[in-house]
N, C-alpha and C. Protein backbone atom coordinates (compact mmCIF):
# COMPACT_ATOMS: atom_id res chain seq x y z
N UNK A 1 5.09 7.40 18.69
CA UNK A 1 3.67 7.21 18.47
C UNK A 1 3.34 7.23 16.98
N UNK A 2 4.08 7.90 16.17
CA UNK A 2 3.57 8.04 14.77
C UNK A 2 3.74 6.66 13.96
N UNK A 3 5.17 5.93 14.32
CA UNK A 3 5.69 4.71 14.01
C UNK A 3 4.25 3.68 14.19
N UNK A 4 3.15 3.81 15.02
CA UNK A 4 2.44 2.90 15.48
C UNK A 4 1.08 3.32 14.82
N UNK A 5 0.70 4.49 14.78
CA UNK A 5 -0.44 4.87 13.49
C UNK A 5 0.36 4.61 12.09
N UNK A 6 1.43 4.56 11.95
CA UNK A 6 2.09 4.32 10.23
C UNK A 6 1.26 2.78 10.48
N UNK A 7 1.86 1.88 10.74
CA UNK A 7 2.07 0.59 11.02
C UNK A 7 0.41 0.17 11.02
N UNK A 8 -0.18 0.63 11.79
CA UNK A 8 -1.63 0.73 11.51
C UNK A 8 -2.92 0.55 10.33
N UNK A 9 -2.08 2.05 9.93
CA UNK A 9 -2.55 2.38 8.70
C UNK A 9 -2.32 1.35 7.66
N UNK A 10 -1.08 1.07 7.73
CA UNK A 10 -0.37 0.31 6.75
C UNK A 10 -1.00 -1.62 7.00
N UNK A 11 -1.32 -1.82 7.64
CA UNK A 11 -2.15 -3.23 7.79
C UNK A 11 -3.57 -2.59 7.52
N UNK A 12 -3.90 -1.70 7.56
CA UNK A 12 -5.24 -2.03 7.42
C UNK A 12 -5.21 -1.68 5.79
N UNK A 13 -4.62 -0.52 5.28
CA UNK A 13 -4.73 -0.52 3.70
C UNK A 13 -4.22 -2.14 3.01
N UNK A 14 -2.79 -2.84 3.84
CA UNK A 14 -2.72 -3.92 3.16
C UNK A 14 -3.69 -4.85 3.17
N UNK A 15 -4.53 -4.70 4.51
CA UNK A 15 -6.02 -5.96 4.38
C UNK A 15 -6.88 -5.22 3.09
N UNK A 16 -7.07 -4.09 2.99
CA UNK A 16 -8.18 -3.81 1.69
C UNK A 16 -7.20 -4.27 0.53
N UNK A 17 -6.43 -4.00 -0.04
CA UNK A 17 -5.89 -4.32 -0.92
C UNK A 17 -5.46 -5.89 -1.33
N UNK A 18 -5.54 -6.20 0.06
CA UNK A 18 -5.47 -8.15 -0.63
C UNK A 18 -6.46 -8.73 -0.72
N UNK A 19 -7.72 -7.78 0.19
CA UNK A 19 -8.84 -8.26 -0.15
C UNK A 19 -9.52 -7.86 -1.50
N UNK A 20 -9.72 -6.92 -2.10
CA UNK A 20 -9.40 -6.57 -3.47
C UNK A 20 -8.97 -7.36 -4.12
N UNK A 21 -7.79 -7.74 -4.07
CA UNK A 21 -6.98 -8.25 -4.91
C UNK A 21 -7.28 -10.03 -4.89
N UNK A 22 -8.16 -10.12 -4.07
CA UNK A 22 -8.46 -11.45 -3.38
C UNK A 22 -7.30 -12.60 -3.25
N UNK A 23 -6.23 -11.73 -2.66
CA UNK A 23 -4.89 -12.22 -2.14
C UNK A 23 -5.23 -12.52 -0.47
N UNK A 24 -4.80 -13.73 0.01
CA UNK A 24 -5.11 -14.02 1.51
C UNK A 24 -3.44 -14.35 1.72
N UNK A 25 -3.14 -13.39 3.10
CA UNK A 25 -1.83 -12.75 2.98
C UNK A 25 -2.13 -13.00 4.33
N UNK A 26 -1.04 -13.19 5.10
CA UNK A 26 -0.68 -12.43 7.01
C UNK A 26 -0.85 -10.91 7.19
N UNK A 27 -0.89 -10.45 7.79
CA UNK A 27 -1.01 -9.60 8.89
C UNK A 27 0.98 -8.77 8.64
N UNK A 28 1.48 -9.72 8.96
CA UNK A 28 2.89 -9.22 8.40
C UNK A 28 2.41 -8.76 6.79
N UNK A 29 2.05 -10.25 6.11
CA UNK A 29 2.76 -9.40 4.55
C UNK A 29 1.90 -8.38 4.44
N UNK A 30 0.66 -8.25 5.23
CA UNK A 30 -0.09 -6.99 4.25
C UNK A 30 0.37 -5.32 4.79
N UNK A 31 0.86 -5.79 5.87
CA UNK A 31 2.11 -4.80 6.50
C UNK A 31 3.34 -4.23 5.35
N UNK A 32 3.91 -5.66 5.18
CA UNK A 32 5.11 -4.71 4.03
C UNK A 32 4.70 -4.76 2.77
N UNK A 33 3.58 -5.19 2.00
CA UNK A 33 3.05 -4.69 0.77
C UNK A 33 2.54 -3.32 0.92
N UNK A 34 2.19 -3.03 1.80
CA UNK A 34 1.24 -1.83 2.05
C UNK A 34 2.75 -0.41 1.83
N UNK A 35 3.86 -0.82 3.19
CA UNK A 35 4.40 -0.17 3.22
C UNK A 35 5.10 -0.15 1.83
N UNK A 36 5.36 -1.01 0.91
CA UNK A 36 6.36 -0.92 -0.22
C UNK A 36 5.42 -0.15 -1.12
N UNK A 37 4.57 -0.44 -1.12
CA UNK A 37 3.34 0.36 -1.79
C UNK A 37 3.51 1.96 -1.58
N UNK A 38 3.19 2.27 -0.03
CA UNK A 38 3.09 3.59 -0.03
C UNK A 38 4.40 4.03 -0.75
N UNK A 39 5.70 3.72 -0.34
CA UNK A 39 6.80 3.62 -1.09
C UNK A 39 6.80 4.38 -2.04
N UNK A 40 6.64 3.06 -3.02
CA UNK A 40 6.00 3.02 -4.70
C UNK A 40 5.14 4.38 -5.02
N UNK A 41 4.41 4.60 -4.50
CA UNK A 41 2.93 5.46 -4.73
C UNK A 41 3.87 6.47 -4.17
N UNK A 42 4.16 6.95 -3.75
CA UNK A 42 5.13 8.43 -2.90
C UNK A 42 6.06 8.58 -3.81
N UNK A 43 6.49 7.64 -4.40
CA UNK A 43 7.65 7.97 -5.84
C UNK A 43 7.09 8.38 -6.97
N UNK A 44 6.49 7.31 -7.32
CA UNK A 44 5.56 7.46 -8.81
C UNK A 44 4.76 8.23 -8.98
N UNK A 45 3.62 7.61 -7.76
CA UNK A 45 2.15 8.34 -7.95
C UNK A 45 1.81 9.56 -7.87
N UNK A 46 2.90 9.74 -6.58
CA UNK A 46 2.31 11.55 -6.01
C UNK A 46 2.49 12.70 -6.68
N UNK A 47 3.40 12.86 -7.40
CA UNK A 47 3.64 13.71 -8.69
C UNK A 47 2.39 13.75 -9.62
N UNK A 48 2.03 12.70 -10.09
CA UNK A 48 1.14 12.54 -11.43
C UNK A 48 -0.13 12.75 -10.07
N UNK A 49 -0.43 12.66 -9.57
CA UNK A 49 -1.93 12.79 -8.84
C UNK A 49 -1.88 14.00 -8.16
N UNK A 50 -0.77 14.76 -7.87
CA UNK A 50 -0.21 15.80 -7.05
C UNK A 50 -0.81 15.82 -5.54
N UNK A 51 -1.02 14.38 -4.59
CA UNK A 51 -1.20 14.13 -3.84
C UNK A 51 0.06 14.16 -2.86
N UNK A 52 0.28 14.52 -1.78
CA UNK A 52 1.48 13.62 -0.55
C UNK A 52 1.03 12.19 -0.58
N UNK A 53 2.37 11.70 0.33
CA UNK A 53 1.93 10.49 1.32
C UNK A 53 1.62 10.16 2.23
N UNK A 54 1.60 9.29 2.77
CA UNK A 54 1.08 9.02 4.23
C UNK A 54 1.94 9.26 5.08
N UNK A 55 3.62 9.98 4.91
CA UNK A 55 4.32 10.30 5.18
C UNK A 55 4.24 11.85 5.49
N UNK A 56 3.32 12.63 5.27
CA UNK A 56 3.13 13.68 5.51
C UNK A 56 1.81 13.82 6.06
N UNK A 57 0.72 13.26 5.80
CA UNK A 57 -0.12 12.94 6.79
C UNK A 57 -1.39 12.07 6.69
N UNK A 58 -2.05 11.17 7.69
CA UNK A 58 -2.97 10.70 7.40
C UNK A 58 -4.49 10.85 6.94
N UNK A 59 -4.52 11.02 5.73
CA UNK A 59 -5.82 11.75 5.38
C UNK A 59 -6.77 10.73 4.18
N UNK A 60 -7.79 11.04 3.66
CA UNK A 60 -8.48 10.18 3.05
C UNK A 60 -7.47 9.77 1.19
N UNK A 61 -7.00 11.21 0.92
CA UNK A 61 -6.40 11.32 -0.58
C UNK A 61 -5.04 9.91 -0.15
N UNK A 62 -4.22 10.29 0.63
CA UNK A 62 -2.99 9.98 1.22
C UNK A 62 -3.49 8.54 1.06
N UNK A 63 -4.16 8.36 1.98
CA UNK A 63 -4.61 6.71 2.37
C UNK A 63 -4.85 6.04 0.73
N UNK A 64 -5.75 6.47 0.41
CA UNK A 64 -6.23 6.40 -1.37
C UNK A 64 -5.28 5.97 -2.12
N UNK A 65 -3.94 6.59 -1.87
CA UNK A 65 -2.90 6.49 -2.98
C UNK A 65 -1.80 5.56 -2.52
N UNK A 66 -1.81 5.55 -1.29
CA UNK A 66 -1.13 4.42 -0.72
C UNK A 66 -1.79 2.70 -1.20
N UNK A 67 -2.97 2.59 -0.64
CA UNK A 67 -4.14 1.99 -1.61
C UNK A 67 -3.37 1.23 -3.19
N UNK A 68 -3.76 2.54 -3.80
CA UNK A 68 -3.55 2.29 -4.78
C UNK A 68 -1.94 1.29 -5.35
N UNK A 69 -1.07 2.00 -4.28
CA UNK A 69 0.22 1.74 -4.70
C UNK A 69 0.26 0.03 -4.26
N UNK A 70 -0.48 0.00 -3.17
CA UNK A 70 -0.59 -1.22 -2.52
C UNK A 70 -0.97 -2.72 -3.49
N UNK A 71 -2.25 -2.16 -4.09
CA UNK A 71 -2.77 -2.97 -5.71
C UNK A 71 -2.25 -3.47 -6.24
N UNK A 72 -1.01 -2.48 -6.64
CA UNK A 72 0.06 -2.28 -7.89
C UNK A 72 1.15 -3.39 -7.15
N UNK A 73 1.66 -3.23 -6.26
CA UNK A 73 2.43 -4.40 -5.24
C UNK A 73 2.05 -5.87 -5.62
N UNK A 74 0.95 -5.83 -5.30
CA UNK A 74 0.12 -6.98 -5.33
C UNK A 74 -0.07 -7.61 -6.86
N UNK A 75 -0.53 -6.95 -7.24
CA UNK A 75 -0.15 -7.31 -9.01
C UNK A 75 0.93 -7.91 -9.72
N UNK A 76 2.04 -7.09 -9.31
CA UNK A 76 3.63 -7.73 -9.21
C UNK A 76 3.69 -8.64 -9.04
N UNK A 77 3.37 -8.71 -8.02
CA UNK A 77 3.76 -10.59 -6.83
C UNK A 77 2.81 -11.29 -7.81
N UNK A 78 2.06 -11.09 -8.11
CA UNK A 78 0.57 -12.20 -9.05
C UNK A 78 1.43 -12.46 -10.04
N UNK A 79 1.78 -11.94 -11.03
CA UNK A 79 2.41 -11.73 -12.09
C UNK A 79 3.72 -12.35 -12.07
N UNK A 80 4.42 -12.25 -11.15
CA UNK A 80 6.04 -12.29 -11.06
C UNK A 80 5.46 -14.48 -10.60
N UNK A 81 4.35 -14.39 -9.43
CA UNK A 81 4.06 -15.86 -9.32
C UNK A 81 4.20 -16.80 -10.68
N UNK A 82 3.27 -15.95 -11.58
CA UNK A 82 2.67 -17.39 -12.65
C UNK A 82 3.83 -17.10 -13.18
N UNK A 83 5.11 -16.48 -13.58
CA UNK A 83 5.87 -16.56 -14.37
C UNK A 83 6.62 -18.07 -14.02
N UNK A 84 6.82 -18.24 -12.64
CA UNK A 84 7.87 -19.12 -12.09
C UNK A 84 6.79 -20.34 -11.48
């Protein structure tokens, strides 16, 4: 059951974040941006914000920083695009 609130969570932060980002993405990719994100943000972020992840539980901070990490994903891919 948790596998299916992750998965959840994780499409719906990737729809805010591409919408943000005004990236129009699938349903899949905003799935594994989200998840590479929380990722990202659980490595980097959570230290410097002294937040968890969404890996420890679903809460507003957690979601936030996943979010955030999600942005940062998205930015990449923008960036890494116009290069090529």
């Amino acid at each position: 059951m948790n596998i299916i609130i992750y998965l959840v969570a994780a499409a719906i932060i990737g729809w805010v974040a591409s919408e943000i980002m005004h990236d129009r993405a699938s349903l899949l990719i905003n799935i594994i941006v989200a998840v590479v994100g929380a990722f990202l943000a659980g490595y980097f972020l959570s230290p410097i914000f002294h937040v968890g992840t969404i890996n420890d539980a679903v809460n507003i901070p957690t979601m936030l920083l996943t979010l955030l990490g999600a942005i940062i994903v998205i930015a990449i891919v923008h960036l890494l695009r116009r290069r090529v």
